[in-house]
Structure formats: C-alpha cells, structure tokens
C-alpha atoms as a PDB file:
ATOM      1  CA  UNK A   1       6.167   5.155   3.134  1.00  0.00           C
ATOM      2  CA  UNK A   2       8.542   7.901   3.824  1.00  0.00           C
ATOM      3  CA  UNK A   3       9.912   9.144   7.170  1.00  0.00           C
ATOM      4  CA  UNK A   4      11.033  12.307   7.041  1.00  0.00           C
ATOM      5  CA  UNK A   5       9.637  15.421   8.954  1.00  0.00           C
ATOM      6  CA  UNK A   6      11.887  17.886   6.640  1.00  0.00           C
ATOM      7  CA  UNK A   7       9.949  16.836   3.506  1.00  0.00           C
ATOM      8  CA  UNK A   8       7.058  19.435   3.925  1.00  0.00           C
ATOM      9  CA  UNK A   9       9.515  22.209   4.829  1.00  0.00           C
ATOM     10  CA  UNK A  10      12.369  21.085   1.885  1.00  0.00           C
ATOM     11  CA  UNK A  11       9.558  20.813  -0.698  1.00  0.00           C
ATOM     12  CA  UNK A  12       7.875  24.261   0.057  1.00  0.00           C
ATOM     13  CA  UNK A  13      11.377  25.443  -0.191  1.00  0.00           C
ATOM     14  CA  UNK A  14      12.094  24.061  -3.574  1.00  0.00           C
ATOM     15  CA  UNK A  15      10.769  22.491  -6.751  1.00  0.00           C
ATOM     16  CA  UNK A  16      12.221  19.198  -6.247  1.00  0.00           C
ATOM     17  CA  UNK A  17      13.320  16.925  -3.887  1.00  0.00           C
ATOM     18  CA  UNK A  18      15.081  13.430  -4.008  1.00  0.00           C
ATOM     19  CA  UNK A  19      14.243  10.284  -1.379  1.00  0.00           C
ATOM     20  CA  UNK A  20      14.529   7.295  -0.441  1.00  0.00           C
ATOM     21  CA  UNK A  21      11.366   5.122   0.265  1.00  0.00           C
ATOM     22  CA  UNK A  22      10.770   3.094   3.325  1.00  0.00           C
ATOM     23  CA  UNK A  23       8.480   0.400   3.389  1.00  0.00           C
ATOM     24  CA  UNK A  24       7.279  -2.266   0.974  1.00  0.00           C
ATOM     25  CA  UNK A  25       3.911  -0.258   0.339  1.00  0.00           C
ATOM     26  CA  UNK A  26       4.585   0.906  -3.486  1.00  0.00           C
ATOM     27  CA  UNK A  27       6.273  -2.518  -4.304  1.00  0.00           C
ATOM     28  CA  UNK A  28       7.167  -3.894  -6.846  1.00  0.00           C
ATOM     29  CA  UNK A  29       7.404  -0.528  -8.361  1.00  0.00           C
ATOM     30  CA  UNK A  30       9.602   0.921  -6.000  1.00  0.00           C
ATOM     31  CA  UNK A  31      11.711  -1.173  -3.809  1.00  0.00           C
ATOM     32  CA  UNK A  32      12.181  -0.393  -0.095  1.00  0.00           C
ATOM     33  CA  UNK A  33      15.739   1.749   0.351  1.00  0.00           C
ATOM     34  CA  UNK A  34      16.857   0.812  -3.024  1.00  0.00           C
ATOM     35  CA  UNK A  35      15.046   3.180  -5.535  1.00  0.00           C
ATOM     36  CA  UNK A  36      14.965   6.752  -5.191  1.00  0.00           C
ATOM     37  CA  UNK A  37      11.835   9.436  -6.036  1.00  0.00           C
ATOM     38  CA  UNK A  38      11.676  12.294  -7.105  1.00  0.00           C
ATOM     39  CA  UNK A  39       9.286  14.458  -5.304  1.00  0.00           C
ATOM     40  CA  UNK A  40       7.932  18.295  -6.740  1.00  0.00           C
ATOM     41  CA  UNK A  41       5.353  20.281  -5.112  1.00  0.00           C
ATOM     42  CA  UNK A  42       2.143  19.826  -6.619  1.00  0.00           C
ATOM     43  CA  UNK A  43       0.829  22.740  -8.835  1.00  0.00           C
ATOM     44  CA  UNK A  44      -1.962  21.421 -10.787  1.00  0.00           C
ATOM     45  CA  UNK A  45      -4.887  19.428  -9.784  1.00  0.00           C
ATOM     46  CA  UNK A  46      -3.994  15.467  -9.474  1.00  0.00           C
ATOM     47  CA  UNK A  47      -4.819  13.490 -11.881  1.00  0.00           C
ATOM     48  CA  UNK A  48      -5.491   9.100 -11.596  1.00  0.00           C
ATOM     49  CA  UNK A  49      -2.974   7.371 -10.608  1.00  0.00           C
ATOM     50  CA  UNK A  50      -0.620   9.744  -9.555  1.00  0.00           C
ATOM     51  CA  UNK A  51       1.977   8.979  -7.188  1.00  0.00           C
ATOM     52  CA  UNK A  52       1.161  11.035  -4.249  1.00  0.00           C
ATOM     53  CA  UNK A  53       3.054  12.633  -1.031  1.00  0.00           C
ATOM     54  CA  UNK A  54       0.405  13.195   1.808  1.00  0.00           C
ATOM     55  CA  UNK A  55       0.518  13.055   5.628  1.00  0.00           C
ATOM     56  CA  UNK A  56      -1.637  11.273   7.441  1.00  0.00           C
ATOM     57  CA  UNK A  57      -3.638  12.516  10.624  1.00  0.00           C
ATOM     58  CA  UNK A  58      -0.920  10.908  12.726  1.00  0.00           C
ATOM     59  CA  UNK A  59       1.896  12.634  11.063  1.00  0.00           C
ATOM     60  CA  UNK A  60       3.545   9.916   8.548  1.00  0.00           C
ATOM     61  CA  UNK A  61       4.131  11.157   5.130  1.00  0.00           C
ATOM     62  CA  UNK A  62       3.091   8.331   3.031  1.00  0.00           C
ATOM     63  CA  UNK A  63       3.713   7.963  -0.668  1.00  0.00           C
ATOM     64  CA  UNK A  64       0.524   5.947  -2.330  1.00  0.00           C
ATOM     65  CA  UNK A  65      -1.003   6.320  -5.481  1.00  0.00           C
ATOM     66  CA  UNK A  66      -4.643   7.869  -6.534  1.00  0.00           C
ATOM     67  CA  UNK A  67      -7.115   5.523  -7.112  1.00  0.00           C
ATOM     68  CA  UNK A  68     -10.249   7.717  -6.945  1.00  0.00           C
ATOM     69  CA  UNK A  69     -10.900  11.547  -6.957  1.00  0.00           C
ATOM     70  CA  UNK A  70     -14.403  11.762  -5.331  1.00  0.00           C
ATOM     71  CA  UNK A  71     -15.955  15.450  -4.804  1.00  0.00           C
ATOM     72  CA  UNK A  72     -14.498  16.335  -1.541  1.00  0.00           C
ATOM     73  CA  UNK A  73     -11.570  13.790  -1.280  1.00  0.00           C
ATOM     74  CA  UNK A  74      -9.561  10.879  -2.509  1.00  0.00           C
ATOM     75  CA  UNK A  75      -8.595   7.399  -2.582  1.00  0.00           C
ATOM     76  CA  UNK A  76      -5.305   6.061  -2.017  1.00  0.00           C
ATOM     77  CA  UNK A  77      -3.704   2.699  -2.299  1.00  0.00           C
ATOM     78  CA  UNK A  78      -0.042   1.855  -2.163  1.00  0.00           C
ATOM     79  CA  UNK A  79       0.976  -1.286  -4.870  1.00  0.00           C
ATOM     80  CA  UNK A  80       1.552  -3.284  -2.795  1.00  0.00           C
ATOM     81  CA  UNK A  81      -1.470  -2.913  -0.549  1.00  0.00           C
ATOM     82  CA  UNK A  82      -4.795  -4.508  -0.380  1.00  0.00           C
ATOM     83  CA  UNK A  83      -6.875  -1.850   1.392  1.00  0.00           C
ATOM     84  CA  UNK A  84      -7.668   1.528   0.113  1.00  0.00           C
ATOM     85  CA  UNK A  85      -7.044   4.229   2.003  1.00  0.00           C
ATOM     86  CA  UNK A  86     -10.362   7.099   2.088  1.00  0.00           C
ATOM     87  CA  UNK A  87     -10.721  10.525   3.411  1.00  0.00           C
ATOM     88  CA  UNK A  88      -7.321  12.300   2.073  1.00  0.00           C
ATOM     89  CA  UNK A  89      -7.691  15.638   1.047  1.00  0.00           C
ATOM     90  CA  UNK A  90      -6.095  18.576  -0.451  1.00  0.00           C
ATOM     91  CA  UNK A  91      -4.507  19.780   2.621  1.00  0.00           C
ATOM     92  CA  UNK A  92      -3.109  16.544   3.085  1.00  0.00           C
ATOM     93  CA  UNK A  93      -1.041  16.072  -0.621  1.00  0.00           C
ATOM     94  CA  UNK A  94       2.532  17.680  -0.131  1.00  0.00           C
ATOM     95  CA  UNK A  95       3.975  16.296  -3.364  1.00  0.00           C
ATOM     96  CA  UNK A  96       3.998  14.581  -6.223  1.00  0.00           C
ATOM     97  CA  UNK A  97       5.959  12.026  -7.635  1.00  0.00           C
ATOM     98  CA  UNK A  98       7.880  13.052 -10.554  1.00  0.00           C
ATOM     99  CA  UNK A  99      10.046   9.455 -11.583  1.00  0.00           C
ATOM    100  CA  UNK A 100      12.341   7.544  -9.559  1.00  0.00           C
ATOM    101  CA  UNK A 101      15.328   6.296 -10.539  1.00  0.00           C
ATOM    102  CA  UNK A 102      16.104   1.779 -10.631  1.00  0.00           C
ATOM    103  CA  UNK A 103      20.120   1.646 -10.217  1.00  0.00           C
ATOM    104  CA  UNK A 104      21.286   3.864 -12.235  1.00  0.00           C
ATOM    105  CA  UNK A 105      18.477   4.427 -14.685  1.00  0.00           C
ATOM    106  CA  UNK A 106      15.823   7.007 -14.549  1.00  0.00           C
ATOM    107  CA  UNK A 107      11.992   6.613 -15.034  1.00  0.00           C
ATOM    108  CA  UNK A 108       9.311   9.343 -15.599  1.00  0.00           C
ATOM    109  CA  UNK A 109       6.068   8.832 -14.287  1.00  0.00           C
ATOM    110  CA  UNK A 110       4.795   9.948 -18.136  1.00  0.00           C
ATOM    111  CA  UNK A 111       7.091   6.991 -19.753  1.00  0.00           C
ATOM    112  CA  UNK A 112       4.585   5.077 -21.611  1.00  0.00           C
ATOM    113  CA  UNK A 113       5.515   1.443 -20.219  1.00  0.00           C
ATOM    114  CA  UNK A 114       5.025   3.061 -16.556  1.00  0.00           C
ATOM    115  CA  UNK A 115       1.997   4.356 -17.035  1.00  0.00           C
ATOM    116  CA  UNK A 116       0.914   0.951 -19.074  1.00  0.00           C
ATOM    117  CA  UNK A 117       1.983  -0.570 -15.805  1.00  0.00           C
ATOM    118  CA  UNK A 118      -0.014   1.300 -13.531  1.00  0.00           C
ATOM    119  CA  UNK A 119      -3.642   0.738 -15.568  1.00  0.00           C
ATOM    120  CA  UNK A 120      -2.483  -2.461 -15.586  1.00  0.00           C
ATOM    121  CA  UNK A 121      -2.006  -3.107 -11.883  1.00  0.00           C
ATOM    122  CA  UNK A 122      -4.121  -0.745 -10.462  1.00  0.00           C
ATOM    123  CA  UNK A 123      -6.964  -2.213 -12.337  1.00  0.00           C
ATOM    124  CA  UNK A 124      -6.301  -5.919 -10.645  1.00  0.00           C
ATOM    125  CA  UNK A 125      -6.883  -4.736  -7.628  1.00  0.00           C
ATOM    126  CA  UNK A 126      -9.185  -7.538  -6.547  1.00  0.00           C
ATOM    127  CA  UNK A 127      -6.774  -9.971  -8.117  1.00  0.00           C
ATOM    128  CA  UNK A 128      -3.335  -8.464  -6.136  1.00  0.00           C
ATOM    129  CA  UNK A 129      -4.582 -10.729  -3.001  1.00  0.00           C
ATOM    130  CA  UNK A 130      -3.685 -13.730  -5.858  1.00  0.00           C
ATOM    131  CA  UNK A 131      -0.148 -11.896  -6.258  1.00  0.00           C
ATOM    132  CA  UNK A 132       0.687  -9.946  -3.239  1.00  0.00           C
ATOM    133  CA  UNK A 133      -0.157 -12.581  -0.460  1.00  0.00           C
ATOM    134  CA  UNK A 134       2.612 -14.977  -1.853  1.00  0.00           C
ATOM    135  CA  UNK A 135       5.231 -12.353  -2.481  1.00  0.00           C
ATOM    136  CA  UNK A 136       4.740 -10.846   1.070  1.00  0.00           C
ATOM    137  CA  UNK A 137       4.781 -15.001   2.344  1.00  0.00           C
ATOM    138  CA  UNK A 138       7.708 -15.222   0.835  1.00  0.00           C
ATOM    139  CA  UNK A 139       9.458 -12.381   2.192  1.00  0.00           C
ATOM    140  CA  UNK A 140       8.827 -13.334   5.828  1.00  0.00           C
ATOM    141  CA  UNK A 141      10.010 -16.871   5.316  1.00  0.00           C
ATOM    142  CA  UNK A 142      13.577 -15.696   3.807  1.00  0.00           C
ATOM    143  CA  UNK A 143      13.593 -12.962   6.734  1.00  0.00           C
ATOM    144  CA  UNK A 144      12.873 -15.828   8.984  1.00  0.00           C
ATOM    145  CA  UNK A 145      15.190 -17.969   7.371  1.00  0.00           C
ATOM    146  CA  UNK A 146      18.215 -15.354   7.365  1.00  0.00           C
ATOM    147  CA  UNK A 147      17.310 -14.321  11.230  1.00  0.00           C
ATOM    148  CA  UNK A 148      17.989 -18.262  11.819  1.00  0.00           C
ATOM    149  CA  UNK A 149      20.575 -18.419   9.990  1.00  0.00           C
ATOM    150  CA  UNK A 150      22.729 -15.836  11.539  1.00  0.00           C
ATOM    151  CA  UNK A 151      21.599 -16.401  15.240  1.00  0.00           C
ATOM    152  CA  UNK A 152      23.471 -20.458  14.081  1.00  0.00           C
ATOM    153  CA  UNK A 153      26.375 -18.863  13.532  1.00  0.00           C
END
C-alpha cells in the first residue's frame, strides 16, 4: 500500500513518479520501505497482471495487481494477500507500475523472469494460504521477539 495524497496530483503532473511502498501487501515482490516503484500514468487499457495504482472508496491509494478484467470492473489482489479485492474501476486506477528497483538494481515489469514470476504466483493463488500463512507467522513472532527483547534491556 502507498500513503501518499500527492500521488494523484504528482502523477497527472508528470509521466513518472518514484515511491516507496508501505505495507507487506505486494510481498515478496516488493518489500515494505525497502524497494522503490516506479509509477507512470496509465495510457493504454490494463492488461493481466499489471501492477496497479488505484484509490479505494476510503481514500488509500493501494498498489495490487490485476487478477481479472470483467466487463465493467476488475479484480485486484496484492502478493501477499489471500482475498481478492472486486468492484475497482477505471476511475479508480491512477497508475501503473512501471519496475521497481531491489538495492541498487532495476527491474522492468516486461523482464521475462518477472513476468514468469507473476503467472507463476498469481496462478497459486489457492495454494499462497500453504506459503503466506507461515511467512506472515513468522514475521509476528520475530516482531514479538525483538519488542521483548528491547523492552529487557
């Protein structure tokens, strides 16, 4: 997710914008204020798995990728989420995302491995509750764990 109520304004201003995610939604892909995105205004109609900036009804700007373009709207998921999201339309997308950059190094959202990736994961969607409910376990235990830790010391 990404909290930022410039992003609408900065992106109709521009072709491109750079941020950094917040939240663990698109994980593993892209990790929570580590990786950055690049962001461009969407000019063409979006295509499966796209990476895409919308805003939600309650204002959060949310970036999730297409899982479904149905007549009237689509479906959303973030990576690292279990639920789809319904309803989002047109109105709603503000951008598209680009690439990101990992550290240093720069990845296209056309790279071949990405988009291998992507099929890949967005295709084991039933099986992510296998995957993502251990990952996410074991990220509250070390937060627990470290909040214990320092409150010891």
């Amino acid at each position: 997710m990404i909290v930022n109520s410039t992003i609408e304004e900065t992106l109709n201003k521009v072709d491109s914008f750079i941020a950094t995610p917040v939240g663990r939604s698109m994980m593993p892909i892209l990790r929570e204020s580590k990786d950055t995105v690049v962001l461009e205004r969407l000019t063409e109609s979006p295509k499966k798995y796209d990476m895409l900036l919308y805003k939600r009804k309650n204002g959060k700007y949310v970036l999730h990728r297409l899982l479904e373009i149905r007549e009237n709207d689509y479906v959303m998921c973030g990576d690292n989420q279990l639920i789809k999201e319904y309803g989002i339309k047109d109105e709603n997308i503000i951008g598209i995302c680009k690439g990101f950059y990992r550290k240093e190094k720069y990845i296209d959202c056309q790279n071949k491995l990405y988009l291998m990736y992507v099929r890949l994961w967005c295709i084991s969607l039933s099986l992510r509750k296998v995957l993502i409910f251990p990952m996410n376990f074991s990220f509250r235990v070390k937060g627990h764990l470290a909040r214990k830790f320092r409150s010891h010391k």
